[in-house]
C-alpha atoms as a PDB file:
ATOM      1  CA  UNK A   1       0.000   0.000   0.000  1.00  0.00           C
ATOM      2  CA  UNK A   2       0.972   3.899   0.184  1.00  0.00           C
ATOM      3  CA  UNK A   3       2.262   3.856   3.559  1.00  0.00           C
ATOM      4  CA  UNK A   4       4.753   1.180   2.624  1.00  0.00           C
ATOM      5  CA  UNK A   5       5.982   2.527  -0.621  1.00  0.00           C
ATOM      6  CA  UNK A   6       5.968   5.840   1.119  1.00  0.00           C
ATOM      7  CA  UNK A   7       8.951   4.881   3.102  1.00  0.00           C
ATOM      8  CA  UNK A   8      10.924   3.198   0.449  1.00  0.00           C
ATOM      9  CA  UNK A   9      10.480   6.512  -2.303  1.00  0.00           C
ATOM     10  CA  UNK A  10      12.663   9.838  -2.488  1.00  0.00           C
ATOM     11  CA  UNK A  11      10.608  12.094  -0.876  1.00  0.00           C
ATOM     12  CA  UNK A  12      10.349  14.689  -3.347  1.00  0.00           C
ATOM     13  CA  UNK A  13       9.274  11.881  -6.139  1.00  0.00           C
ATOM     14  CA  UNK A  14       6.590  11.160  -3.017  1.00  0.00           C
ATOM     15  CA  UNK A  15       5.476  14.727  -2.609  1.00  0.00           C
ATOM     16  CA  UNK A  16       5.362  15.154  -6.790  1.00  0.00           C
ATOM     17  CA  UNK A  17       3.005  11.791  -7.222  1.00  0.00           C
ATOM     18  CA  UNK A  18       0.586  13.151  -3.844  1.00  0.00           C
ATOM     19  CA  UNK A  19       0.375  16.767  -6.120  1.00  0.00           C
ATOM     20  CA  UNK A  20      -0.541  15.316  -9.069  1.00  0.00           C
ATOM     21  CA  UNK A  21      -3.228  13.654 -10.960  1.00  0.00           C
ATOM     22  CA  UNK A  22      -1.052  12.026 -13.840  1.00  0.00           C
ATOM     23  CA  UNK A  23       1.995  10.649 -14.386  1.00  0.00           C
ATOM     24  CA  UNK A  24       3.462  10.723 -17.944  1.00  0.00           C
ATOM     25  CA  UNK A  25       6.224   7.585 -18.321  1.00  0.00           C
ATOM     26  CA  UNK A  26       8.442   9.135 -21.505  1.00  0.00           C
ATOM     27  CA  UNK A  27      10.710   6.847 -23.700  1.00  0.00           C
ATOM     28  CA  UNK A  28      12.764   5.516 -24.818  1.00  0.00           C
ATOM     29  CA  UNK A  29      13.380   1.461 -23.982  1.00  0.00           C
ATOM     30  CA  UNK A  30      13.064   0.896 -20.434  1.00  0.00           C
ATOM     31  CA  UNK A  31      10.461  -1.942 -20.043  1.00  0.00           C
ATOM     32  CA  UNK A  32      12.672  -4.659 -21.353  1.00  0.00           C
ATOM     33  CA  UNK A  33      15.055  -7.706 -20.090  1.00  0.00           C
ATOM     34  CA  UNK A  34      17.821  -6.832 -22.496  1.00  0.00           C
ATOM     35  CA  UNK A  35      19.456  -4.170 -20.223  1.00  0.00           C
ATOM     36  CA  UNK A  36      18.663  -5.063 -16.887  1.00  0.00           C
ATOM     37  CA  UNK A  37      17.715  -8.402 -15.407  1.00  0.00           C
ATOM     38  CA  UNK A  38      14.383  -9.201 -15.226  1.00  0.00           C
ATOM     39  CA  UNK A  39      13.095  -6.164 -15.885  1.00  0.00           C
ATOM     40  CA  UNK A  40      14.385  -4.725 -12.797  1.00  0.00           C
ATOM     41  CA  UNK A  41      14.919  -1.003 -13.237  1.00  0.00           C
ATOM     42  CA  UNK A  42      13.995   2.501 -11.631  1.00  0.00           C
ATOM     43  CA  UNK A  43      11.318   3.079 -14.024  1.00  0.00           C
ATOM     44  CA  UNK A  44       9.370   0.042 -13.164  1.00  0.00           C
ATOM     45  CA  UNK A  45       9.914   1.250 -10.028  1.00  0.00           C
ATOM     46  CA  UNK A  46       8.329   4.337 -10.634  1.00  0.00           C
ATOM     47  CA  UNK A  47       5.418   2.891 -12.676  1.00  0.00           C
ATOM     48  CA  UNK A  48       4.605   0.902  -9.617  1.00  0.00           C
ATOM     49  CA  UNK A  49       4.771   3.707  -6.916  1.00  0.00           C
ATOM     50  CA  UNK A  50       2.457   5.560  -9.514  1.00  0.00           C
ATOM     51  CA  UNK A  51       0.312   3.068  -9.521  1.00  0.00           C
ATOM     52  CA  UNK A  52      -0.005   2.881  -5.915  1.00  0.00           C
ATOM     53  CA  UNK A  53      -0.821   6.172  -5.424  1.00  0.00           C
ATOM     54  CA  UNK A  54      -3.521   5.671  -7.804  1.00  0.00           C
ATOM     55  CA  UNK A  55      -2.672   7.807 -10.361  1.00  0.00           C
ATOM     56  CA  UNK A  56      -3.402   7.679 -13.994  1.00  0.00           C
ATOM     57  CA  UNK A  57       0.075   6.664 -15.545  1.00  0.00           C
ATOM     58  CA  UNK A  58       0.499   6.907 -19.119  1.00  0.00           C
ATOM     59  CA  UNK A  59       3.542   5.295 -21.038  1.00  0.00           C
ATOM     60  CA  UNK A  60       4.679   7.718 -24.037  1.00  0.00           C
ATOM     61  CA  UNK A  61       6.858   6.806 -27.066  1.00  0.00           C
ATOM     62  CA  UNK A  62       8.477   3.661 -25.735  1.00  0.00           C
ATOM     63  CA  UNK A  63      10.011   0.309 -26.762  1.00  0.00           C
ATOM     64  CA  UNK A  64       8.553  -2.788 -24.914  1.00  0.00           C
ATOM     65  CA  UNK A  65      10.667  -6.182 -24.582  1.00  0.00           C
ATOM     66  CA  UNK A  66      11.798  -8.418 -25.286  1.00  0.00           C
ATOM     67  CA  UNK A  67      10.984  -9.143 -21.705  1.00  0.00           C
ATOM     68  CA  UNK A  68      12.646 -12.635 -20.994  1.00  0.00           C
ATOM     69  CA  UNK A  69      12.121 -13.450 -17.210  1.00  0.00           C
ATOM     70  CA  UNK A  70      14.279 -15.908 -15.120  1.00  0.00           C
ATOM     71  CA  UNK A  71      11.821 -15.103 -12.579  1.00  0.00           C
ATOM     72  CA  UNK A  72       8.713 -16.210 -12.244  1.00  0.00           C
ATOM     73  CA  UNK A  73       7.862 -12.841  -9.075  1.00  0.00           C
ATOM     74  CA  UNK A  74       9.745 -10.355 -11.020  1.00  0.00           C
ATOM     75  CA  UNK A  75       7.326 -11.428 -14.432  1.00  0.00           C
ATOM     76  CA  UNK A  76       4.142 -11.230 -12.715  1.00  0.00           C
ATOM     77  CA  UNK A  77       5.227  -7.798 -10.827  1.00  0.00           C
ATOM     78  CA  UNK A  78       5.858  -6.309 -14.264  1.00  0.00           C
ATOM     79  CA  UNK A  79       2.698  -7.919 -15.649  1.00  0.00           C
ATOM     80  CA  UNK A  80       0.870  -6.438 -12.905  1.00  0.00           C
ATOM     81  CA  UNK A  81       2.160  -2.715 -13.822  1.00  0.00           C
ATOM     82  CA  UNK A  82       1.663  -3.438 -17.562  1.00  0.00           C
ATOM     83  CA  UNK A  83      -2.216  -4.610 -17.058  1.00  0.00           C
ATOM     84  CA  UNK A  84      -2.635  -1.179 -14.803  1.00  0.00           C
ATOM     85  CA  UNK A  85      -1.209   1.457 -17.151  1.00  0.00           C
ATOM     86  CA  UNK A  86      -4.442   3.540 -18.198  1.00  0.00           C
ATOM     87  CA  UNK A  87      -2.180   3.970 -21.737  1.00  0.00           C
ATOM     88  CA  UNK A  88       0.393   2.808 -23.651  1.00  0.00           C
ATOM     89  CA  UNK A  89       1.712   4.409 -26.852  1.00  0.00           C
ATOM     90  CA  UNK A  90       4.596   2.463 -28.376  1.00  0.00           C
ATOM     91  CA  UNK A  91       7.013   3.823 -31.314  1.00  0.00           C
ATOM     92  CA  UNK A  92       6.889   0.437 -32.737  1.00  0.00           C
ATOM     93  CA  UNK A  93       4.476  -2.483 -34.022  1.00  0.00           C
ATOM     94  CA  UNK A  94       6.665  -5.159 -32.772  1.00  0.00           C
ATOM     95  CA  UNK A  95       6.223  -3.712 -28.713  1.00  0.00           C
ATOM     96  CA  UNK A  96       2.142  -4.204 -29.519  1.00  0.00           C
ATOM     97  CA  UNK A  97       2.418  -7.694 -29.163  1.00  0.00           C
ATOM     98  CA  UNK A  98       4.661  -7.734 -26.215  1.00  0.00           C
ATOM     99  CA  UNK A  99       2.427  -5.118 -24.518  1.00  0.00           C
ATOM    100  CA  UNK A 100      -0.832  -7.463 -25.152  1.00  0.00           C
ATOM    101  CA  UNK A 101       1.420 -10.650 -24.186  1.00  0.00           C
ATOM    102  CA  UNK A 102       2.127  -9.185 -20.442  1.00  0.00           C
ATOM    103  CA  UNK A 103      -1.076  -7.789 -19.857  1.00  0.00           C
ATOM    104  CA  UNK A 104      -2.224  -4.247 -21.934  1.00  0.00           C
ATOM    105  CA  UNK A 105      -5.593  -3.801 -22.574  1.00  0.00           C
ATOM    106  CA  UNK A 106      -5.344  -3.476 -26.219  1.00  0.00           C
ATOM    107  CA  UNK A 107      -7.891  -0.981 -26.195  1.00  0.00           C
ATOM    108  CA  UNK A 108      -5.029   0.947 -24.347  1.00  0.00           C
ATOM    109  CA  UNK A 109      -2.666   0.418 -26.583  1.00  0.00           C
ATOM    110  CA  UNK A 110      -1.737   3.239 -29.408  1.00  0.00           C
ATOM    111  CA  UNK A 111       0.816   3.174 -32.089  1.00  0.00           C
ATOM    112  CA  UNK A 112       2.898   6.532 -32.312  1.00  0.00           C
ATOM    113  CA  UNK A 113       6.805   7.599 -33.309  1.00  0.00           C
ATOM    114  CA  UNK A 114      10.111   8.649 -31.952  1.00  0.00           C
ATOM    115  CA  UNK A 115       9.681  11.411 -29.653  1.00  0.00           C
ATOM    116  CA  UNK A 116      12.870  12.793 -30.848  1.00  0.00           C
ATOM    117  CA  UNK A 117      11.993  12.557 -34.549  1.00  0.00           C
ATOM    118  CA  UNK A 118       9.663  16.268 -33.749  1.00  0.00           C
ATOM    119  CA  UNK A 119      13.337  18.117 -34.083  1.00  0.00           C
ATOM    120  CA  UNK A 120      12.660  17.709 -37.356  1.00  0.00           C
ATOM    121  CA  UNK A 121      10.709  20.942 -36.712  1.00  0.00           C
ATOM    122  CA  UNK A 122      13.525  23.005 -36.424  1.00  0.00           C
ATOM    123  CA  UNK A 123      14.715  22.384 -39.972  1.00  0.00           C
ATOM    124  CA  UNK A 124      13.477  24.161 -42.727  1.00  0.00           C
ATOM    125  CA  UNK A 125      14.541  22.269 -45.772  1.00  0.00           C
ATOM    126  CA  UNK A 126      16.418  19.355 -46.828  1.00  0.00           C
ATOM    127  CA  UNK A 127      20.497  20.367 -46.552  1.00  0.00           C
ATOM    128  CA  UNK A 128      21.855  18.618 -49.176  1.00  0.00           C
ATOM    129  CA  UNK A 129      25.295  16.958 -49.074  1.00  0.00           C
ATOM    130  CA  UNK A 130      27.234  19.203 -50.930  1.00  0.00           C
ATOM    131  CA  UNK A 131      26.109  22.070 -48.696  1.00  0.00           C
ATOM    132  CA  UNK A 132      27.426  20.252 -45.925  1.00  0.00           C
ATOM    133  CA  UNK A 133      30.919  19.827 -43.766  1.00  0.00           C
ATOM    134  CA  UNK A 134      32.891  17.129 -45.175  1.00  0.00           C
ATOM    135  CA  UNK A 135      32.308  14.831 -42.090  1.00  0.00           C
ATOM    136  CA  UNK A 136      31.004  10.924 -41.404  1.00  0.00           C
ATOM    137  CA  UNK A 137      29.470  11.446 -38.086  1.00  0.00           C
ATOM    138  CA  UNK A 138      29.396   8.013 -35.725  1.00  0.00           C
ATOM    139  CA  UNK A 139      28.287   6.959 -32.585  1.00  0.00           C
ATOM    140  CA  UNK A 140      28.938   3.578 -31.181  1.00  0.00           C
ATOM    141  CA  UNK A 141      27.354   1.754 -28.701  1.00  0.00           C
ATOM    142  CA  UNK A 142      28.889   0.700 -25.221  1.00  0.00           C
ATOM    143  CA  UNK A 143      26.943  -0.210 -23.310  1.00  0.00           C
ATOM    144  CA  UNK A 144      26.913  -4.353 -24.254  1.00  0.00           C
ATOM    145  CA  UNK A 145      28.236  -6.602 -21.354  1.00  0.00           C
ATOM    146  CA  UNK A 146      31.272  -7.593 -23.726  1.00  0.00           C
ATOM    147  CA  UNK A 147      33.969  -9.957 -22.428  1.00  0.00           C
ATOM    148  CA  UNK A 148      37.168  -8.463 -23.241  1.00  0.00           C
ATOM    149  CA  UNK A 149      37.199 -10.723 -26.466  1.00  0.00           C
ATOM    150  CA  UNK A 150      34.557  -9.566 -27.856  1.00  0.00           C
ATOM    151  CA  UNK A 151      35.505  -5.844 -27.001  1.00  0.00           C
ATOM    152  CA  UNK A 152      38.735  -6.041 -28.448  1.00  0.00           C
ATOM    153  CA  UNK A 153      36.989  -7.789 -31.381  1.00  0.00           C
ATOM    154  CA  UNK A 154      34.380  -4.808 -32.183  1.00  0.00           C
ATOM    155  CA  UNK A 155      37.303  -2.393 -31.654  1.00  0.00           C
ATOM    156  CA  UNK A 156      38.878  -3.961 -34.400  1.00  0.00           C
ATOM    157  CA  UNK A 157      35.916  -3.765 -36.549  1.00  0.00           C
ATOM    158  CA  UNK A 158      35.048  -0.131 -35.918  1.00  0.00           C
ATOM    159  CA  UNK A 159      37.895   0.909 -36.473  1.00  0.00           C
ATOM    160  CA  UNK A 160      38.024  -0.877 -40.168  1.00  0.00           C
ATOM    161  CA  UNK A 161      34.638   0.523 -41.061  1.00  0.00           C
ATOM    162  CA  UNK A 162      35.996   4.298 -40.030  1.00  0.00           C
ATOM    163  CA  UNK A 163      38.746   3.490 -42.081  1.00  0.00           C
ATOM    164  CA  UNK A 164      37.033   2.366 -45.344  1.00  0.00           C
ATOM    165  CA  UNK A 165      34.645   5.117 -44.917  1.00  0.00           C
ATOM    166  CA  UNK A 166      37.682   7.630 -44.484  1.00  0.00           C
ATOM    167  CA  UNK A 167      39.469   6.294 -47.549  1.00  0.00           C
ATOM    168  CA  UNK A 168      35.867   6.204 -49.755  1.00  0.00           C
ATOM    169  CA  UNK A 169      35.664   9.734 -49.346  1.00  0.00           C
ATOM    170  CA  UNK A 170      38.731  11.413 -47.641  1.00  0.00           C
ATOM    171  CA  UNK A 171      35.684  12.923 -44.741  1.00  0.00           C
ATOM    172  CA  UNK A 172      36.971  13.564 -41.406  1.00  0.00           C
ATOM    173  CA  UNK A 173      35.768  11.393 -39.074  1.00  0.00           C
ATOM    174  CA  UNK A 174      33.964  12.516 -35.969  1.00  0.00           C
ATOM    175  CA  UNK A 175      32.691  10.478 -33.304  1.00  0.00           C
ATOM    176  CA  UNK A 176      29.488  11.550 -31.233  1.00  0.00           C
ATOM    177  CA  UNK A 177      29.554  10.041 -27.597  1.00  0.00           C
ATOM    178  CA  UNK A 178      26.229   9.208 -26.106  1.00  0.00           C
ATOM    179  CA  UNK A 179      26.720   8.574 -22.719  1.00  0.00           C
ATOM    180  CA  UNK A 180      27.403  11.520 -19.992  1.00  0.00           C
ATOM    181  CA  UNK A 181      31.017  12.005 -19.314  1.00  0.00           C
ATOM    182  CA  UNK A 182      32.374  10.656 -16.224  1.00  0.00           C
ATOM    183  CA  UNK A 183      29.147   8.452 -16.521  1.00  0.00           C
ATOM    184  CA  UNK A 184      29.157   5.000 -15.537  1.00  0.00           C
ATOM    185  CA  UNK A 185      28.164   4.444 -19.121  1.00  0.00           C
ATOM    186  CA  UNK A 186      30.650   6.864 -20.612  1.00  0.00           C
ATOM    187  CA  UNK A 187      31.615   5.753 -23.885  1.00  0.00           C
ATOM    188  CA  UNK A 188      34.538   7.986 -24.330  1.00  0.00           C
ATOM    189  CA  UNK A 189      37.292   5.096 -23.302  1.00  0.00           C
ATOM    190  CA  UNK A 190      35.885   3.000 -26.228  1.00  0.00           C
ATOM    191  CA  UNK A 191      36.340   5.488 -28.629  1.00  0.00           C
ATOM    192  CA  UNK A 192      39.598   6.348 -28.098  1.00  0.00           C
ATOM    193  CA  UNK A 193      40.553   2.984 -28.214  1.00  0.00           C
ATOM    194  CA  UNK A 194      39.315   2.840 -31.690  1.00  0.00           C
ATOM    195  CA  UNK A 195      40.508   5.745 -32.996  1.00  0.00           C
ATOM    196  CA  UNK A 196      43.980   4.548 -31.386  1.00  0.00           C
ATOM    197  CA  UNK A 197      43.378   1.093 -33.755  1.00  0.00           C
ATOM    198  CA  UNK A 198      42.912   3.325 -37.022  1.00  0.00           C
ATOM    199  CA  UNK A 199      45.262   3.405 -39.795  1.00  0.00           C
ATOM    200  CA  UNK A 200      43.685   7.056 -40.468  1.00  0.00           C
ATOM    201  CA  UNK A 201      43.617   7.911 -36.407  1.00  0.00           C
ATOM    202  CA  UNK A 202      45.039  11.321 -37.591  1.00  0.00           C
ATOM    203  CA  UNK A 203      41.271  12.122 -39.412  1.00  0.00           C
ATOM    204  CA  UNK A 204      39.687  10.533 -36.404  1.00  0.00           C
ATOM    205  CA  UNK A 205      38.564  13.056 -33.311  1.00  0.00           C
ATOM    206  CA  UNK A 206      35.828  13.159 -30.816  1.00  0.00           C
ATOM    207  CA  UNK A 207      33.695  15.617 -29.751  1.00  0.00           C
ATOM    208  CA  UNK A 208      34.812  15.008 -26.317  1.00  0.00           C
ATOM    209  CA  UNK A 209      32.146  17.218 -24.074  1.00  0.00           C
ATOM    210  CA  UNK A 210      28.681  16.589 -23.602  1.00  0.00           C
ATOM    211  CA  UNK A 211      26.397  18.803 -25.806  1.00  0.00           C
ATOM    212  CA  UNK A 212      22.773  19.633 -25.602  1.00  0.00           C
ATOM    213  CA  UNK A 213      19.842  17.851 -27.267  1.00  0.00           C
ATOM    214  CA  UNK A 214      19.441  20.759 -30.217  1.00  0.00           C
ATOM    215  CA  UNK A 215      23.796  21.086 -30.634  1.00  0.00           C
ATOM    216  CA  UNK A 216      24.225  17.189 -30.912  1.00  0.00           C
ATOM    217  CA  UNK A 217      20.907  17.666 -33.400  1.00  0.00           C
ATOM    218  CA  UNK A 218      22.588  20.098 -35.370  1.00  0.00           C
ATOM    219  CA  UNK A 219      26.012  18.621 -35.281  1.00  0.00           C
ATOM    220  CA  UNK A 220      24.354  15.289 -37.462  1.00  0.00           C
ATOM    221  CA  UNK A 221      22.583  17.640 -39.586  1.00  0.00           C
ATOM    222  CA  UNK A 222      25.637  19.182 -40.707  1.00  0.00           C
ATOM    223  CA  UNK A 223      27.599  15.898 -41.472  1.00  0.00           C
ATOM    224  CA  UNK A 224      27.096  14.299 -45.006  1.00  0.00           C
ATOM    225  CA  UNK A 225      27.188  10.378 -43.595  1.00  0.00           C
ATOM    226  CA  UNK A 226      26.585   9.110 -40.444  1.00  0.00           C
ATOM    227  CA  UNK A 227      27.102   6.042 -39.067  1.00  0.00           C
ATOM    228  CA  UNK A 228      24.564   4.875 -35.753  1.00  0.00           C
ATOM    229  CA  UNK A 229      24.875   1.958 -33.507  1.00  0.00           C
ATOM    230  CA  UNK A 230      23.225   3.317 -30.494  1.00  0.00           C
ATOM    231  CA  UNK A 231      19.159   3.725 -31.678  1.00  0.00           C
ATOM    232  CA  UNK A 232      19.056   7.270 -30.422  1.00  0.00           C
ATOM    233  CA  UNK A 233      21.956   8.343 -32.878  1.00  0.00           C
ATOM    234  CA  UNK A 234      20.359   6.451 -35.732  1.00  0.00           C
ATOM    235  CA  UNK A 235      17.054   8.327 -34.606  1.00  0.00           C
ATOM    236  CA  UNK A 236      18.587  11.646 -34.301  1.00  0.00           C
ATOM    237  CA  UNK A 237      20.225  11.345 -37.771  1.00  0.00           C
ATOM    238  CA  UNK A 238      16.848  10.190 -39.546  1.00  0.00           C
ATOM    239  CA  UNK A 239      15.141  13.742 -37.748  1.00  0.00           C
ATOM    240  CA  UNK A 240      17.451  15.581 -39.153  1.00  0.00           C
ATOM    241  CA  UNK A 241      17.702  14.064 -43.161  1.00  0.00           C
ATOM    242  CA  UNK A 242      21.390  12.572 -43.081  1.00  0.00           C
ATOM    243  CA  UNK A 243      22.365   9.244 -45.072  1.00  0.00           C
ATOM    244  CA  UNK A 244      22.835   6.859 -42.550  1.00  0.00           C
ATOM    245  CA  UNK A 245      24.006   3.446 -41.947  1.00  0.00           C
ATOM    246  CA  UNK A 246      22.215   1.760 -38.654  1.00  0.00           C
ATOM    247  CA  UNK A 247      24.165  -0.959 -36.931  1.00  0.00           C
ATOM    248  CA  UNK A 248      21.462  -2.385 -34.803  1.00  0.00           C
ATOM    249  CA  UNK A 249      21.736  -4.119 -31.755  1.00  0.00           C
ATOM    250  CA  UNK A 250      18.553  -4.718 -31.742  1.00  0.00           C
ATOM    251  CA  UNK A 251      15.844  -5.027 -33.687  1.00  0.00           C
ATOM    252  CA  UNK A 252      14.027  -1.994 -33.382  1.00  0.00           C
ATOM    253  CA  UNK A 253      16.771   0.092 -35.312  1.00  0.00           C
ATOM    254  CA  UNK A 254      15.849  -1.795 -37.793  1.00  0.00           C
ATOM    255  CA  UNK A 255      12.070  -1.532 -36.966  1.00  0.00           C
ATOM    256  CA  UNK A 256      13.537   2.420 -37.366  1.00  0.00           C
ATOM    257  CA  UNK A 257      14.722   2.117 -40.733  1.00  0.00           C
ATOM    258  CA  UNK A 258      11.964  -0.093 -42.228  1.00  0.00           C
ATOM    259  CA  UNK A 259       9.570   2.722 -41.312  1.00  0.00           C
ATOM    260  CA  UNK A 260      11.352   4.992 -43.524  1.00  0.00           C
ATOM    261  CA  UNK A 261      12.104   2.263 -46.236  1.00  0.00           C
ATOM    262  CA  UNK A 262      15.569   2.553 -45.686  1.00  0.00           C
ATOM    263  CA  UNK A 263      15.875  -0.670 -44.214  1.00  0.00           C
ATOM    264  CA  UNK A 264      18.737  -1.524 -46.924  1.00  0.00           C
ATOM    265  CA  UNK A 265      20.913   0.273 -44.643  1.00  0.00           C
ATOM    266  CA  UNK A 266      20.620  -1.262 -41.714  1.00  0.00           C
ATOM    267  CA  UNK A 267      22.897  -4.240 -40.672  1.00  0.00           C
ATOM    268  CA  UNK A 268      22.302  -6.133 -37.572  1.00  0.00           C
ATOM    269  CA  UNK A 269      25.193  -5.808 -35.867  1.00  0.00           C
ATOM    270  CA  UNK A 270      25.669  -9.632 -35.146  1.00  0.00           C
ATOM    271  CA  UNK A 271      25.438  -9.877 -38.937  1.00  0.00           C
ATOM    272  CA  UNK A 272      28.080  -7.339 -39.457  1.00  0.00           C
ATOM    273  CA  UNK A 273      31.237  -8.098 -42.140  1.00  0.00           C
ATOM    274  CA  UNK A 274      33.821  -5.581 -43.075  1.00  0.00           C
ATOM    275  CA  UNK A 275      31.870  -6.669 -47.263  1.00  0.00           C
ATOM    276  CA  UNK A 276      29.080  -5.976 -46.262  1.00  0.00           C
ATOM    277  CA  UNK A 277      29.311  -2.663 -45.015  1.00  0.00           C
ATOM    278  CA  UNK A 278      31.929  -1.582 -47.584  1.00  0.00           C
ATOM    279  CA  UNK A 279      28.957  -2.574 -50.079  1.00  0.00           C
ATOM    280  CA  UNK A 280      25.945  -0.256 -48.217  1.00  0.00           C
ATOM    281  CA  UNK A 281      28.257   2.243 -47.737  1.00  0.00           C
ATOM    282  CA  UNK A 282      29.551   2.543 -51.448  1.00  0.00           C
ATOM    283  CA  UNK A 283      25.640   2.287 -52.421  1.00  0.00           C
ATOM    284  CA  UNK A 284      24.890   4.728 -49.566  1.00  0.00           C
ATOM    285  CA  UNK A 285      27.090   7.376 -51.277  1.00  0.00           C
ATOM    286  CA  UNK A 286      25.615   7.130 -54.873  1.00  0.00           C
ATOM    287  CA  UNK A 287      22.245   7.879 -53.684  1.00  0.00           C
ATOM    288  CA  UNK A 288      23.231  10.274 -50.851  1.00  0.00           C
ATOM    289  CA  UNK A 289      21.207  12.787 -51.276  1.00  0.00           C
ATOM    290  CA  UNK A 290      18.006  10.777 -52.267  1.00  0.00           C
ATOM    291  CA  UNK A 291      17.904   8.656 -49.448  1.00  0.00           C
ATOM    292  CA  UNK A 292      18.661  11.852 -47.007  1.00  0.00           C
ATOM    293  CA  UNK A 293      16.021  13.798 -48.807  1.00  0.00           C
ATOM    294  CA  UNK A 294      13.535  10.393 -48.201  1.00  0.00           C
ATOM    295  CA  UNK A 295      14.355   9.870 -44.860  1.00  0.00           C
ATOM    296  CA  UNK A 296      13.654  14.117 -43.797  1.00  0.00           C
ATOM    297  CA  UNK A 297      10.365  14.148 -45.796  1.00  0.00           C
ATOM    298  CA  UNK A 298       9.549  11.127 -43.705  1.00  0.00           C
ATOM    299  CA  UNK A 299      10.432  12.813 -40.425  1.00  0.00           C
ATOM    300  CA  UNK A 300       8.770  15.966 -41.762  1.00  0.00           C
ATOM    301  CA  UNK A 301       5.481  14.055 -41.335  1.00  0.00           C
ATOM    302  CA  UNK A 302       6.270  12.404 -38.662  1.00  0.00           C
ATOM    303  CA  UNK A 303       6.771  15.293 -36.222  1.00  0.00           C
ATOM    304  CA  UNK A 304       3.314  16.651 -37.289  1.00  0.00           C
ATOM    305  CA  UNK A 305       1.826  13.309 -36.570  1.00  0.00           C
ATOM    306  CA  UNK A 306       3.213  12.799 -33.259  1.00  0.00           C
ATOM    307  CA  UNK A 307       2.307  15.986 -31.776  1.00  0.00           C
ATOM    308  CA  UNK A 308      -1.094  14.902 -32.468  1.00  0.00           C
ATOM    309  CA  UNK A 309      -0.740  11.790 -30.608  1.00  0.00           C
ATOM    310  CA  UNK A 310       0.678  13.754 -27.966  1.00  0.00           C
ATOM    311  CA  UNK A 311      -2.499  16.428 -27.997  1.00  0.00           C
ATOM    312  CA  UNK A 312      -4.500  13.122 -27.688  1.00  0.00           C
ATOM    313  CA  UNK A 313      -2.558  11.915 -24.974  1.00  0.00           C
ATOM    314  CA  UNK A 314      -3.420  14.978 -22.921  1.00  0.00           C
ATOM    315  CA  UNK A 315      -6.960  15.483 -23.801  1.00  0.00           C
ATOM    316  CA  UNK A 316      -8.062  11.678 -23.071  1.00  0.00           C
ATOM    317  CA  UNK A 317      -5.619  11.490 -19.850  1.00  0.00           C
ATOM    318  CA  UNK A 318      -5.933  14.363 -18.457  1.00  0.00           C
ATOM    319  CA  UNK A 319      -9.296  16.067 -19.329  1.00  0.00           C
ATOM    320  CA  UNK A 320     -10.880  13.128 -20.596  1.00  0.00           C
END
């Protein structure tokens, strides 16, 4: 009950949820097994504590599962939340079916986009390449438990896809952390040791401090490629209209991609060869300025859409 969770809750998260009628869950992809076992995070938490308190808790723009339990308390407890949540609007078709599997009313269920795809808004027209810095943007993603094996094994093949990419077309290349610096998830060690394993290390840099939503937005605009392996840099660079390869880790990047029909340029990254990137990238460069034109058209009617599922959200949740 209230009393109980009252005691176990920062108090100002306590004092917010007693002030308050609603509780808006934002995304991205926290409801899942994949980073944390069993499900076991501090937005479940939250969820729950909402719940308690009786509030109407909506989940916004999120990826569900996969949500593989090894046990059997921790899967009902997040069925429980999931079968309480008044609604759930998912940025992808395959988290509909996981939603309905561990207990959403379907009824509650709504299909929307990428929160982060409504910076497209702050772009007035397509930038195309030539207009741009002569830069491949990339962001890699860290956050894997890797055994030092397969660490030293993806350094090695990073740093052969910068340097293909580098000697395709002579771009500097710039990598894009995505983790907070001094973070546990800081990302900044891995890329150094990648740029240390280039043969063109001396085209390689970072952008080494953290930058705002909007700067990091703009940065990828400006680049002519980019290359994505965390989802939120593959999302960013589909807001803003750059040609993009997506090395997914999982399959909602390419969930991403197929919803702009640029799926061709996504590789699962367990599927990942040295050929088969040099081939997308070579056919990524032809058609440069086609598939970043598609790809911000896309987004262009995206953002419109999903500030109407976001009007929606707070007229049926809030004044419904």
């Amino acid at each position: 009950n209230s009393k109980f969770i009252g005691h176990l809750i920062n108090p100002e998260f306590k004092k917010a949820l007693q002030e308050t009628d609603s509780v808006i869950s934002t995304g991205g992809h926290h409801i899942t097994t994949i980073l944390s076992k069993n499900a076991v995070s501090s937005q479940i938490f939250d969820l729950a504590c909402s719940i308690i308190y009786k509030k109407k808790v909506v989940v916004w723009s999120q990826s569900i599962g996969p949500l593989d339990f090894d046990s059997n308390i921790d899967k009902k407890f997040v069925e429980c939340i999931l079968s309480r949540l008044d609604s759930v609007f998912v940025r992808d078709e395959r988290s509909i079916g996981i939603a309905e599997k561990f207990g959403c009313d379907s009824k509650n269920i709504h299909l929307t986009s990428e929160t982060v795809l409504s910076l497209n808004k702050r772009i007035d027209n397509y930038n195309p390449i030539a207009n741009r810095k002569d830069r491949i943007g990339i962001s890699i993603y860290s956050t894997g438990n890797r055994t030092k094996i397969e660490t030293d094994k993806y350094i090695e093949q990073v740093s052969q896809l910068i340097d293909y990419s580098y000697d395709k077309t002579k771009n500097e290349i710039v990598f894009l952390p995505m983790e907070l610096k001094g973070s546990k998830g800081d990302d900044r060690w891995l890329i150094k040791k990648i740029i240390e394993r280039s043969v063109n290390k001396n085209y390689c840099s970072i952008y080494d401090q953290d930058m705002n939503t909007y700067d990091h937005f703009k940065f990828i605009q400006n680049c002519q490629y980019f290359i994505g392996h965390k989802t939120h840099s593959v999302i960013y660079a589909l807001a803003a209209g750059t040609p993009l390869i997506a090395l997914a880790y999982h399959p909602k990047t390419i969930d991403f991609m197929t919803q702009f029909e640029v799926e061709k340029y996504a590789i699962a990254d367990t599927e990942l060869t040295k050929d088969k990137y040099i081939s997308c990238f070579n056919d990524l460069v032809e058609e440069a300025n086609f598939v970043g034109n598609k790809i911000y058209s896309k987004s262009k009617l995206l953002s419109q859409e999903i500030q109407i599922d976001f009007d929606r959200l707070i007229e049926e949740n809030l004044y419904g």
